[in-house]
N, C-alpha and C. Protein backbone atom coordinates (compact mmCIF):
# COMPACT_ATOMS: atom_id res chain seq x y z
N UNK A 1 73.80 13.92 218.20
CA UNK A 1 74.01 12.60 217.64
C UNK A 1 74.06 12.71 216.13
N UNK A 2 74.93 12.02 215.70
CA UNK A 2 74.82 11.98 214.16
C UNK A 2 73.92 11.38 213.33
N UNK A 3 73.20 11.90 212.65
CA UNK A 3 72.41 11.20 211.95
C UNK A 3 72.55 10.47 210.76
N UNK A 4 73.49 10.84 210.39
CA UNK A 4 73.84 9.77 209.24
C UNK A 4 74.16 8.68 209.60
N UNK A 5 74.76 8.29 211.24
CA UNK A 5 75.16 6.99 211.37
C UNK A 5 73.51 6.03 211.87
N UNK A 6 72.05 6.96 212.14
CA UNK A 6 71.27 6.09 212.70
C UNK A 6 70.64 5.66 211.09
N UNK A 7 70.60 6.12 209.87
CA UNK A 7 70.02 6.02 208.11
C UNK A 7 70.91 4.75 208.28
N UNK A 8 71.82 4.80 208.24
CA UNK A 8 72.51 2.73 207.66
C UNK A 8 72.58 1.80 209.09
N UNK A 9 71.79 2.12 210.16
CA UNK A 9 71.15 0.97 210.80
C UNK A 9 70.51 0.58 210.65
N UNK A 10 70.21 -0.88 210.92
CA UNK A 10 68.92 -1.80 210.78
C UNK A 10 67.55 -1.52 211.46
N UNK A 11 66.31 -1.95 210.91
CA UNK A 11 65.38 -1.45 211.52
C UNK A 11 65.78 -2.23 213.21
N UNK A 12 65.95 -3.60 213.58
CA UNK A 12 65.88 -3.74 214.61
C UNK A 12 67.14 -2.73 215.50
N UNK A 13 67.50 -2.54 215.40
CA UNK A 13 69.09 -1.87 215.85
C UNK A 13 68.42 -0.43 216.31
N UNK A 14 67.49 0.10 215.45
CA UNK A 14 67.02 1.26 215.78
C UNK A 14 65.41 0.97 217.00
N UNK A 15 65.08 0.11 216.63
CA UNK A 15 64.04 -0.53 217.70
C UNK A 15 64.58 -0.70 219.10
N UNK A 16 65.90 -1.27 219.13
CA UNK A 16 66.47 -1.58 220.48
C UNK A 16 66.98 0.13 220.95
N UNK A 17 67.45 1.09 219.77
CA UNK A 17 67.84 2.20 220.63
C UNK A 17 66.53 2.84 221.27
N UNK A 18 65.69 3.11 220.40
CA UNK A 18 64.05 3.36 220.88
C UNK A 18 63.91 3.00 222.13
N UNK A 19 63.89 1.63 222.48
CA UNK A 19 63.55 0.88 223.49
C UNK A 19 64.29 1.39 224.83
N UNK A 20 65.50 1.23 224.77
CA UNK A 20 66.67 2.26 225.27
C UNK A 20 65.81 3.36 226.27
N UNK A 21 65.64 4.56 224.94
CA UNK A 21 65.72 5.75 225.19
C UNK A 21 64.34 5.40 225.84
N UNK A 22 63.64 5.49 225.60
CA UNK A 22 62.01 4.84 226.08
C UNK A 22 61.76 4.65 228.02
N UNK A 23 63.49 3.61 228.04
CA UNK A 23 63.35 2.99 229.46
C UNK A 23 64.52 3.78 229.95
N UNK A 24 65.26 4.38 229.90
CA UNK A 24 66.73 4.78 230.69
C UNK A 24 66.05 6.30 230.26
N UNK A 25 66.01 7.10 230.99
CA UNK A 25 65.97 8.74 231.00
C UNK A 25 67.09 9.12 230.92
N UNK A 26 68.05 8.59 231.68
CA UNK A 26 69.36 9.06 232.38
C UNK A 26 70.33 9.48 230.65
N UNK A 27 69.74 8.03 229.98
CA UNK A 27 70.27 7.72 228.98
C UNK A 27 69.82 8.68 227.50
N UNK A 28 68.30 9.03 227.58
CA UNK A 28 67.54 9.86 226.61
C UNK A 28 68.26 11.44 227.23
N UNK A 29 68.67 11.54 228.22
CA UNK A 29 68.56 12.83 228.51
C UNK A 29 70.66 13.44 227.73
N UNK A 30 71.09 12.32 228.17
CA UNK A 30 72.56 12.11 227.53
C UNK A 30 72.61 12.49 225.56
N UNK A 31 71.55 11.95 225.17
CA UNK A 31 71.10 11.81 223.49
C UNK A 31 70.71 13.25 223.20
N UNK A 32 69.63 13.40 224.02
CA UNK A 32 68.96 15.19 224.11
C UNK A 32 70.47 16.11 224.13
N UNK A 33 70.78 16.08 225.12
CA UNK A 33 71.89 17.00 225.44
C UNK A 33 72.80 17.10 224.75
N UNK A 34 73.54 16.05 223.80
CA UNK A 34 74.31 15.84 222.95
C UNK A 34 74.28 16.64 221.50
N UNK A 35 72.73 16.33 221.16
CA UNK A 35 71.99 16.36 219.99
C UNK A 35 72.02 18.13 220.03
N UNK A 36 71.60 18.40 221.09
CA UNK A 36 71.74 20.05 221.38
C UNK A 36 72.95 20.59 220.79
N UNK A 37 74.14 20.35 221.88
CA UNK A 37 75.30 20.66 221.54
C UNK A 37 75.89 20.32 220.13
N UNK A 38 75.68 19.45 219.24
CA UNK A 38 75.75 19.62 217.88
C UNK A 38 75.34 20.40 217.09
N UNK A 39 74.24 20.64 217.47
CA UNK A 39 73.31 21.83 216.56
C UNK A 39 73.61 23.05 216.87
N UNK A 40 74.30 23.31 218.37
CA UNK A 40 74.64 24.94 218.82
C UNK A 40 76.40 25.00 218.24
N UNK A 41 76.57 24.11 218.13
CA UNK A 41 78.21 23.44 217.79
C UNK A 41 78.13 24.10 215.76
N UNK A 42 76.99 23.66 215.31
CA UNK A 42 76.64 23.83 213.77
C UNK A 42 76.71 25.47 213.75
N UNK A 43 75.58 25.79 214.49
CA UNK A 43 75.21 27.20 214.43
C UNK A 43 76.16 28.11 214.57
N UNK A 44 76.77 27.82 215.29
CA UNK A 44 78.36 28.98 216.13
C UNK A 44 79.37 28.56 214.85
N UNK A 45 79.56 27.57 213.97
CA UNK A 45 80.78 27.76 212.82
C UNK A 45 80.38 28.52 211.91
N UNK A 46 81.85 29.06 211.87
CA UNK A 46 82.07 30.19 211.09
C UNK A 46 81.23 29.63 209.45
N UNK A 47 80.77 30.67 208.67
CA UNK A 47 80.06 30.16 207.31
C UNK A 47 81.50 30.79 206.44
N UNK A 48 82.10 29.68 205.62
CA UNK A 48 82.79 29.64 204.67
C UNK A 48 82.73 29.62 203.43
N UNK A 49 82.84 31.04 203.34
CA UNK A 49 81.95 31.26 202.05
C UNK A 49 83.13 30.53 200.78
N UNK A 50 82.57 29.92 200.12
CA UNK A 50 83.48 29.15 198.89
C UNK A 50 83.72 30.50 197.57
N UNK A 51 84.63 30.82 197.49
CA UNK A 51 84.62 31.66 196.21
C UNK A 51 85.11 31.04 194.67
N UNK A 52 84.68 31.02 194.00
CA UNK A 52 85.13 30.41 192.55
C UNK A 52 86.25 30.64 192.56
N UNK A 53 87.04 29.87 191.74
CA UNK A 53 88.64 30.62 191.59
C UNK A 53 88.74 31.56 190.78
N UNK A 54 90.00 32.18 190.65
CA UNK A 54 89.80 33.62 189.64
C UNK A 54 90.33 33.31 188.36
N UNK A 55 90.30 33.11 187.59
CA UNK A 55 91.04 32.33 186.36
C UNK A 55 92.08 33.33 185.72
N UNK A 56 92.77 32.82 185.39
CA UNK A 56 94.24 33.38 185.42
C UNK A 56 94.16 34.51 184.21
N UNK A 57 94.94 35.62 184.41
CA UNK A 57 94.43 36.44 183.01
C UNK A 57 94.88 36.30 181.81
N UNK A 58 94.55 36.56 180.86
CA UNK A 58 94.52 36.30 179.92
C UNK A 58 95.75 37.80 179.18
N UNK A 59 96.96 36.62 178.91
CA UNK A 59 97.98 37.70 178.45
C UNK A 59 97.65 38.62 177.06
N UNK A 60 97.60 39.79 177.07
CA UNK A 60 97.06 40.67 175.74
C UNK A 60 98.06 40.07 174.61
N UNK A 61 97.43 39.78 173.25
CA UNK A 61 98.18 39.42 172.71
C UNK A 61 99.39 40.56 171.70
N UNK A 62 100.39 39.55 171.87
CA UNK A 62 101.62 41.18 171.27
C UNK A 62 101.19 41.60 170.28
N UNK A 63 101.75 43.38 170.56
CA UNK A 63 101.42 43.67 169.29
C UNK A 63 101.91 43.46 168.08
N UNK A 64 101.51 43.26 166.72
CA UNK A 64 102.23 42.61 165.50
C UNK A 64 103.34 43.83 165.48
N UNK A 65 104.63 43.01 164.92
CA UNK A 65 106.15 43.69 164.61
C UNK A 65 106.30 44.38 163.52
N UNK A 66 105.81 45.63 163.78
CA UNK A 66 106.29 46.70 162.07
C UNK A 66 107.50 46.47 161.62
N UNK A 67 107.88 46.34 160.89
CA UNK A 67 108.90 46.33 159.68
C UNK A 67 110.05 47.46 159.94
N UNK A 68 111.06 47.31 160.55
CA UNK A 68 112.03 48.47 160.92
C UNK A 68 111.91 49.33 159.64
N UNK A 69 111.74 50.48 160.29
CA UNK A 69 111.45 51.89 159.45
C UNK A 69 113.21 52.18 158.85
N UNK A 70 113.59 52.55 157.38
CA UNK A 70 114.76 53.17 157.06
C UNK A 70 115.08 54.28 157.67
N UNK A 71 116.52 54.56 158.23
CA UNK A 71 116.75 55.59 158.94
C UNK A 71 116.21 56.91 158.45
N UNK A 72 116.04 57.20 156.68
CA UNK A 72 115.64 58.45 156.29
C UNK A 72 114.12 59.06 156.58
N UNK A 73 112.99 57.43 156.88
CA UNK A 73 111.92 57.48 156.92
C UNK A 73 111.73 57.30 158.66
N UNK A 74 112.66 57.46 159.50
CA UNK A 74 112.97 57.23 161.45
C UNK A 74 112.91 58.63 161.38
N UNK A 75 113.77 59.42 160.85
CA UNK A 75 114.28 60.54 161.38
C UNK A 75 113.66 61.77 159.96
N UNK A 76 112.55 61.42 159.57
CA UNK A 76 112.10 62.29 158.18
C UNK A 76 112.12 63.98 158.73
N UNK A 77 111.08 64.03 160.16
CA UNK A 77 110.87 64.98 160.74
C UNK A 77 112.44 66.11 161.03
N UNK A 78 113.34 65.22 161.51
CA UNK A 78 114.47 65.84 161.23
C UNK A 78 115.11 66.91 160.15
N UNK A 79 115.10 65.64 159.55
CA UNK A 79 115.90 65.81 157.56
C UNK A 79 114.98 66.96 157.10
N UNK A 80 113.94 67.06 157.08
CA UNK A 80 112.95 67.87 156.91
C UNK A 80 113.18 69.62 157.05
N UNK A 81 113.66 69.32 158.55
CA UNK A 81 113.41 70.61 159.48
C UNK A 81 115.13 71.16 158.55
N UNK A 82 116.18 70.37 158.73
CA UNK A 82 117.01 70.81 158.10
C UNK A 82 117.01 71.15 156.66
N UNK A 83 116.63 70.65 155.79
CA UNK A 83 116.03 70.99 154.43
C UNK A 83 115.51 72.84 154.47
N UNK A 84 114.33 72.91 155.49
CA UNK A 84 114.06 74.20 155.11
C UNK A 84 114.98 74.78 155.89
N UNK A 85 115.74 74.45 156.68
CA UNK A 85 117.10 75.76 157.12
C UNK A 85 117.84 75.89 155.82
N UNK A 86 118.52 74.52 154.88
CA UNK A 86 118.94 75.53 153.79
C UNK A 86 118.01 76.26 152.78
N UNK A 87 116.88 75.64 152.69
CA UNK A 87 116.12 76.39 151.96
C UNK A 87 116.11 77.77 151.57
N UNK A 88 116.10 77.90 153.29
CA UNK A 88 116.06 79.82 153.66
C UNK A 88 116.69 80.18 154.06
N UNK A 89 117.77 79.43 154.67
CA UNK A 89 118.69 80.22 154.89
C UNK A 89 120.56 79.74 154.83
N UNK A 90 120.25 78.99 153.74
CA UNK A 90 121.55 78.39 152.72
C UNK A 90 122.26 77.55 154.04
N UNK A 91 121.82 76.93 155.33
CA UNK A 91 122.90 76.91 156.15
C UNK A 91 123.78 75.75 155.94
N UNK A 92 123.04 74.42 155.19
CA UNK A 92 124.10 73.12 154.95
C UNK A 92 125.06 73.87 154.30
N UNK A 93 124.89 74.66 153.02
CA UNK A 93 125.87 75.43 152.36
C UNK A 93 127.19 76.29 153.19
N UNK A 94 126.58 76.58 154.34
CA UNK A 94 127.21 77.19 155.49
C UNK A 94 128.21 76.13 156.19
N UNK A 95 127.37 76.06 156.06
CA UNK A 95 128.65 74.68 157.31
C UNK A 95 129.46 73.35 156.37
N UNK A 96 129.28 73.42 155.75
CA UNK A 96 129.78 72.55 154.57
C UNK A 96 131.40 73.17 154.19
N UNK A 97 131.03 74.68 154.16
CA UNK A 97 132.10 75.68 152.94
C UNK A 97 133.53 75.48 154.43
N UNK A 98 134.27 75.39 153.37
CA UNK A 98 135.60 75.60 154.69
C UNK A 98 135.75 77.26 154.45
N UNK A 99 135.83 77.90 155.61
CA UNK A 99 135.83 79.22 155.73
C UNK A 99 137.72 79.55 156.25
N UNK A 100 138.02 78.87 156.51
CA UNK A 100 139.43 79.39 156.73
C UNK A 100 139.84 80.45 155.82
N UNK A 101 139.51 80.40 154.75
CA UNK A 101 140.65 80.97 153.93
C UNK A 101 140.17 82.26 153.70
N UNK A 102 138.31 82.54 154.31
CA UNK A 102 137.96 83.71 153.77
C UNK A 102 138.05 84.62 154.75
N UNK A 103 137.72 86.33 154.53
CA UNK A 103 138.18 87.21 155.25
C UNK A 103 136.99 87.18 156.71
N UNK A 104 137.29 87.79 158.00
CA UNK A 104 136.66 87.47 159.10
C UNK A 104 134.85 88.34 158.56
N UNK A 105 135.56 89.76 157.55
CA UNK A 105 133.93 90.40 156.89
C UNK A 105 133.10 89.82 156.05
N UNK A 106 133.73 88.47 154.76
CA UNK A 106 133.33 87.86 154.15
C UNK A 106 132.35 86.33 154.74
N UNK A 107 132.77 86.38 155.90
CA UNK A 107 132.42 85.22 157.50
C UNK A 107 131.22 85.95 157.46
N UNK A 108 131.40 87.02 157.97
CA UNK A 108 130.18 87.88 158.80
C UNK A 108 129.17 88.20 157.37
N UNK A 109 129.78 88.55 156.57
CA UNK A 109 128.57 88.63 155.51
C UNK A 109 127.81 87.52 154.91
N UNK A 110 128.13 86.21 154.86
CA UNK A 110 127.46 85.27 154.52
C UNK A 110 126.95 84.62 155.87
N UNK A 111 127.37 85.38 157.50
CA UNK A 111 126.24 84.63 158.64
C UNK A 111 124.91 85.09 158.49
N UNK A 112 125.48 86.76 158.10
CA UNK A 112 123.75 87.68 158.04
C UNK A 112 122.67 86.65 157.49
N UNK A 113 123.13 86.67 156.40
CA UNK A 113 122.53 85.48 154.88
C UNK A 113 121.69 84.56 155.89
N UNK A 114 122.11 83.63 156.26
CA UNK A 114 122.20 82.51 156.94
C UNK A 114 121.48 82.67 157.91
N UNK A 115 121.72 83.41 159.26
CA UNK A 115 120.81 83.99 160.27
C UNK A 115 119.51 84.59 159.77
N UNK A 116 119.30 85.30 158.97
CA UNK A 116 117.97 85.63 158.86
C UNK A 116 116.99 84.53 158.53
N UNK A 117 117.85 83.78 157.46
CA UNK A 117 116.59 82.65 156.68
C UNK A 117 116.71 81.36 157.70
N UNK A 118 117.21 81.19 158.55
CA UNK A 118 117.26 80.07 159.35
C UNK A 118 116.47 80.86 160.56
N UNK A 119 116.64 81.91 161.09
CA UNK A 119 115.85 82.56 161.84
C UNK A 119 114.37 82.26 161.52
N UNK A 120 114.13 83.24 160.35
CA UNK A 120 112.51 83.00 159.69
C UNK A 120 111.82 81.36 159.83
N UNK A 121 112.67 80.49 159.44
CA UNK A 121 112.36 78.93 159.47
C UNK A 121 111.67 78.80 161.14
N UNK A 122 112.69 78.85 162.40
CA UNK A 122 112.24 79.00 163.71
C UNK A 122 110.81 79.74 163.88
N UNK A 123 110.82 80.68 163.37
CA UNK A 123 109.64 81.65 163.99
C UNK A 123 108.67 80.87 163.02
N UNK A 124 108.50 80.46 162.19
CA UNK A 124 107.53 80.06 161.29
C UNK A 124 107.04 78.62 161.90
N UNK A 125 107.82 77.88 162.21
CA UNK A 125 107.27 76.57 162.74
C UNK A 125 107.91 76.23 164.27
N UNK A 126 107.89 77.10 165.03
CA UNK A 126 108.27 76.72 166.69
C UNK A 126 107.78 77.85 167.09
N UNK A 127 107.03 77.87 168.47
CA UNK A 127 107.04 78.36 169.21
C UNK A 127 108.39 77.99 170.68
N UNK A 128 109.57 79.03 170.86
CA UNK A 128 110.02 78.86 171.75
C UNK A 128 110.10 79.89 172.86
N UNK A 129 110.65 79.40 173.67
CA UNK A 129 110.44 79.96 175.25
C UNK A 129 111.66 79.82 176.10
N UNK A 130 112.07 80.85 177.17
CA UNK A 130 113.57 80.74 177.55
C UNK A 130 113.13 78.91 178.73
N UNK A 131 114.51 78.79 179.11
CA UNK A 131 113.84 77.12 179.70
C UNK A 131 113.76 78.12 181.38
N UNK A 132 114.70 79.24 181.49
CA UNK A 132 114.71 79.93 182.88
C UNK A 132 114.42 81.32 182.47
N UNK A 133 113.28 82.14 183.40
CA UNK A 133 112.78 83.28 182.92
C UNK A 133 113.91 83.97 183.65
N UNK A 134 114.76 84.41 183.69
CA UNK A 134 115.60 85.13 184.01
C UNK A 134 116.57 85.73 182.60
N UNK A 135 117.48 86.94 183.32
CA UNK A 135 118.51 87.96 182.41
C UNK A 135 119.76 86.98 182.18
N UNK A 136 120.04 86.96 181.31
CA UNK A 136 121.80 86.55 181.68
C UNK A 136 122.47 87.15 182.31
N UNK A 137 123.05 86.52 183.10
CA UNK A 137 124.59 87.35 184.07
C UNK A 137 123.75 87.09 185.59
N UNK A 138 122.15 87.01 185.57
CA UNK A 138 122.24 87.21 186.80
C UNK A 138 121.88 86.19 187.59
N UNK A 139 121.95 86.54 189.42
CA UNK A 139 122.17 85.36 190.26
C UNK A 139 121.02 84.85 190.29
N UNK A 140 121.13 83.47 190.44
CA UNK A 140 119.89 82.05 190.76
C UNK A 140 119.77 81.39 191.83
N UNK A 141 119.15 80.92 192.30
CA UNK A 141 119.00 79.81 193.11
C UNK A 141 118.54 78.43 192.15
N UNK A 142 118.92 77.12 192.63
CA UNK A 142 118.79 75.84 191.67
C UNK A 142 118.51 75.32 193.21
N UNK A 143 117.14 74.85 193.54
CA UNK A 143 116.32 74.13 194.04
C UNK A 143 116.58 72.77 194.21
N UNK A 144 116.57 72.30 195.71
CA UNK A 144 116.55 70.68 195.30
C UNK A 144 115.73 70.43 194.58
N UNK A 145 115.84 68.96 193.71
CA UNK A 145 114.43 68.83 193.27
C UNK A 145 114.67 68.90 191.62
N UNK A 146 115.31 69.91 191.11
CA UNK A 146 115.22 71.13 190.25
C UNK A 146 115.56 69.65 188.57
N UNK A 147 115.29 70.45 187.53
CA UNK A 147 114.61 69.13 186.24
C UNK A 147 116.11 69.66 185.67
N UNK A 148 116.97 68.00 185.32
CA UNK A 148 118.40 68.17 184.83
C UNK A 148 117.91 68.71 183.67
N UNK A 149 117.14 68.17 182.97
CA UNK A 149 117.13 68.13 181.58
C UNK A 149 117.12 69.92 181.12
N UNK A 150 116.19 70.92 181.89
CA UNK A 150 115.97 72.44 181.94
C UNK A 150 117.45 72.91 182.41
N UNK A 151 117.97 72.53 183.52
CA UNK A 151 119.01 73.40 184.37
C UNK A 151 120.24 72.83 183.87
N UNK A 152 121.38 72.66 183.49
CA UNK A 152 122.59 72.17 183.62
C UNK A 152 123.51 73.16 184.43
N UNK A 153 124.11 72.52 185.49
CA UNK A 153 125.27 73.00 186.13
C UNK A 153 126.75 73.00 185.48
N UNK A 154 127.21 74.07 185.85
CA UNK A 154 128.70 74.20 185.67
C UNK A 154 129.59 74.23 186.35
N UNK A 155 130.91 74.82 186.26
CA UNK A 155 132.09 75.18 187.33
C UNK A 155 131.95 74.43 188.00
N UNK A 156 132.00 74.98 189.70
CA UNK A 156 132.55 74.07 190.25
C UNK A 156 130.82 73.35 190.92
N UNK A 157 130.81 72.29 190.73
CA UNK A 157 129.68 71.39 191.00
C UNK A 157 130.08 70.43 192.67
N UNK A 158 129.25 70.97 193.38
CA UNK A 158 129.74 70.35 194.34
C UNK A 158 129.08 70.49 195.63
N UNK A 159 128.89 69.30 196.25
CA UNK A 159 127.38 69.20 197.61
C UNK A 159 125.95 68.97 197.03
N UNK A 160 125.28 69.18 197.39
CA UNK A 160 123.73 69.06 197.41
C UNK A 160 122.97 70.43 197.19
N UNK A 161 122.03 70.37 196.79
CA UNK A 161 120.97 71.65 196.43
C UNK A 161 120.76 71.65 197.59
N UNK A 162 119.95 73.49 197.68
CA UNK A 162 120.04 74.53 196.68
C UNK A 162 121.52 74.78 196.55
N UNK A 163 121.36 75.32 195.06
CA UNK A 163 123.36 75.89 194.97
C UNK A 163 122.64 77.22 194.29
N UNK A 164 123.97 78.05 194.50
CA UNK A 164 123.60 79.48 194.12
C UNK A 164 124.20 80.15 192.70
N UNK A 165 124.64 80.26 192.04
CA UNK A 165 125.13 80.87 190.70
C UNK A 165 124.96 81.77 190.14
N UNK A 166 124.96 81.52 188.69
CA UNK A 166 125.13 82.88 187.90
C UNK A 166 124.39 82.20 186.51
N UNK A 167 123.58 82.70 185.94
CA UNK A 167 122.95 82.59 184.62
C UNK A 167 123.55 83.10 183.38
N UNK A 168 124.04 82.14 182.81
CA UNK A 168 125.05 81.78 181.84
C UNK A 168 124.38 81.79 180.18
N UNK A 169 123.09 81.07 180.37
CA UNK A 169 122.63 80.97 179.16
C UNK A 169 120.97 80.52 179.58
N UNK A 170 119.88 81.14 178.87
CA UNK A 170 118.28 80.73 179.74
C UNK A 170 118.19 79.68 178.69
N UNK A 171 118.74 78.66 177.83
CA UNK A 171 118.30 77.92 177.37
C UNK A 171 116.94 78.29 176.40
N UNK A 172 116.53 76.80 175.99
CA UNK A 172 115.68 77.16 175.52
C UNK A 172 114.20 75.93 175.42
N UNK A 173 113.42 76.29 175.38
CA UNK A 173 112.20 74.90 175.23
C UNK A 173 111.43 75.24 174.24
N UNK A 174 110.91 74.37 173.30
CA UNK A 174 110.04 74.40 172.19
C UNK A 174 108.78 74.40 173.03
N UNK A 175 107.58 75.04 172.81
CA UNK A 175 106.45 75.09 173.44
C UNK A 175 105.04 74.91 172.25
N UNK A 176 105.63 75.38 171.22
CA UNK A 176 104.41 74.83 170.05
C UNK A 176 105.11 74.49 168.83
N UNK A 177 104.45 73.58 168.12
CA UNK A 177 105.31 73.06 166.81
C UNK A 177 104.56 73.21 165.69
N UNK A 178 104.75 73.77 164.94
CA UNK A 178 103.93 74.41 163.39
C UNK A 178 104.11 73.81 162.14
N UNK A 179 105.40 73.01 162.24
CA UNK A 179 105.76 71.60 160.49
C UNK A 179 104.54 70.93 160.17
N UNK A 180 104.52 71.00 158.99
CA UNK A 180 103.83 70.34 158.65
C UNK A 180 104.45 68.77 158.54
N UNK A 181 103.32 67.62 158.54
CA UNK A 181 103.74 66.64 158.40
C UNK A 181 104.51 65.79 156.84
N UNK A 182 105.47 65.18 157.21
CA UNK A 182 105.97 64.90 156.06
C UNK A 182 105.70 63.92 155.24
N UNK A 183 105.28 64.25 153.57
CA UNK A 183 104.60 63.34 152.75
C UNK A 183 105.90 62.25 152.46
N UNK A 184 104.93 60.68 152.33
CA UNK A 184 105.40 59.85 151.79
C UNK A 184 106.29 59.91 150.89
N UNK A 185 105.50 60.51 149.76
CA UNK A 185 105.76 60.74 148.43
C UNK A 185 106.94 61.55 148.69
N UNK A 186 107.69 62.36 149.07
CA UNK A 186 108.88 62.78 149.10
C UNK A 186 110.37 61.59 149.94
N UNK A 187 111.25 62.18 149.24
CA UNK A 187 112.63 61.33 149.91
C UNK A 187 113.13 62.48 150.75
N UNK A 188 113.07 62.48 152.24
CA UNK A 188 113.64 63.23 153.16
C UNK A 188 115.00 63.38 153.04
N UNK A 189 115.79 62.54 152.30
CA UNK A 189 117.26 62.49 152.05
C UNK A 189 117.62 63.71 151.27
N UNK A 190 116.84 63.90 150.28
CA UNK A 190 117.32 65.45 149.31
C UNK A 190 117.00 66.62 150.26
N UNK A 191 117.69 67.22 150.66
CA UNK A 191 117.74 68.29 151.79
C UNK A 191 118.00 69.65 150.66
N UNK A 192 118.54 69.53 149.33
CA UNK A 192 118.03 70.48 148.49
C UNK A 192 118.60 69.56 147.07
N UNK A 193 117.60 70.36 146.38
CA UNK A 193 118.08 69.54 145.28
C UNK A 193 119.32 70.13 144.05
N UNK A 194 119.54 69.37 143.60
CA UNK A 194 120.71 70.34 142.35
C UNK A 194 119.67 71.13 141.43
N UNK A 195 120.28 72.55 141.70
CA UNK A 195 120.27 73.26 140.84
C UNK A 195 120.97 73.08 138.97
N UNK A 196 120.25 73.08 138.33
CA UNK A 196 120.36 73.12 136.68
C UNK A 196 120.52 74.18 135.84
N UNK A 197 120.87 75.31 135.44
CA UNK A 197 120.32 76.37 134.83
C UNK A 197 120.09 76.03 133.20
N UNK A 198 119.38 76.08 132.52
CA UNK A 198 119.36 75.98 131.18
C UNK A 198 119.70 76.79 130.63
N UNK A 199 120.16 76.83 129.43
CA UNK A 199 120.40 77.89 128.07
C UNK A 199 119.71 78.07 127.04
């Protein structure tokens, strides 16, 4: 029986059910039985547990917008690395000069130049490594799977891995880097500066 509906009856209203239950058994036993089944009715529902809501997250705020960097101060590390190739080994000077006109020994004598001091630059600030430990000339297997960026295919390209070939060139991968970092205070743009001689 509900009890909230017998709290806003009148005292007589509840006197006459009294009276009722008092004289009719048939009738108290109907109230009993009822009263049961509500309470086994209570007990057997499921408990619903209420969870707080989750409050919505909270978007990180953006990060503030640096000031687009000048291309000389984007790419310093670059300009840099080329700077000490002519440094040491004259090569903007190299590739700059139109060579047509000079002899194929006068070619070869200013690569020596060039190769050594651009060489020295590499060994001084890179550690490199072949990208495939293999000989040139000889046969490979290329793996499904296998990293474009390390392997490039040639000739005739065609079907699905594994493909079989021939080692053309082991590439190469930088594995340690030795530059120093580049000061502010310099303009990465002067890759060498003019020479002056005085008198």
């Amino acid at each position: 029986m509900d009890r909230t509906s017998t709290e806003d009856m009148s005292l007589g209203a509840r006197w006459k059910l009294a009276w009722r239950v008092f004289m009719d058994g048939a009738y108290a036993r109907r109230l009993v039985t009822a009263e049961a089944a509500e309470r086994e009715l209570k007990d057997s529902a499921p408990v619903v547990a209420v969870t707080p809501p989750v409050p919505a997250p909270v978007p990180a705020p953006a990060p503030p917008v640096a000031a687009a960097l000048p291309p000389e101060r984007l790419h310093a590390s670059a300009l840099t690395m080329l700077a000490a190739l002519q440094r040491e080994g004259r090569l903007v000077d190299f590739l700059q000069q139109e060579v047509t006109g000079f002899s194929d020994a006068d070619v070869a004598a200013a690569a020596r130049v060039v190769h050594a001091g651009c060489r020295r630059v590499l060994q001084q600030g890179l550690d490199l490594e072949p990208a495939v430990r293999e000989p040139e000339g000889s046969s490979m297997s290329v793996p499904a799977g296998f990293d474009a960026q390390r392997i490039r295919l040639t000739g005739n390209v065609a079907g699905q891995p594994p493909f079989r070939g021939t080692l053309r060139h082991p590439g190469w991968v930088v594995r340690g880097i030795r530059f120093p970092a580049v000061s502010e205070a310099l303009d990465p743009r002067v890759l060498a500066a003019a020479e002056v001689e005085l008198s």
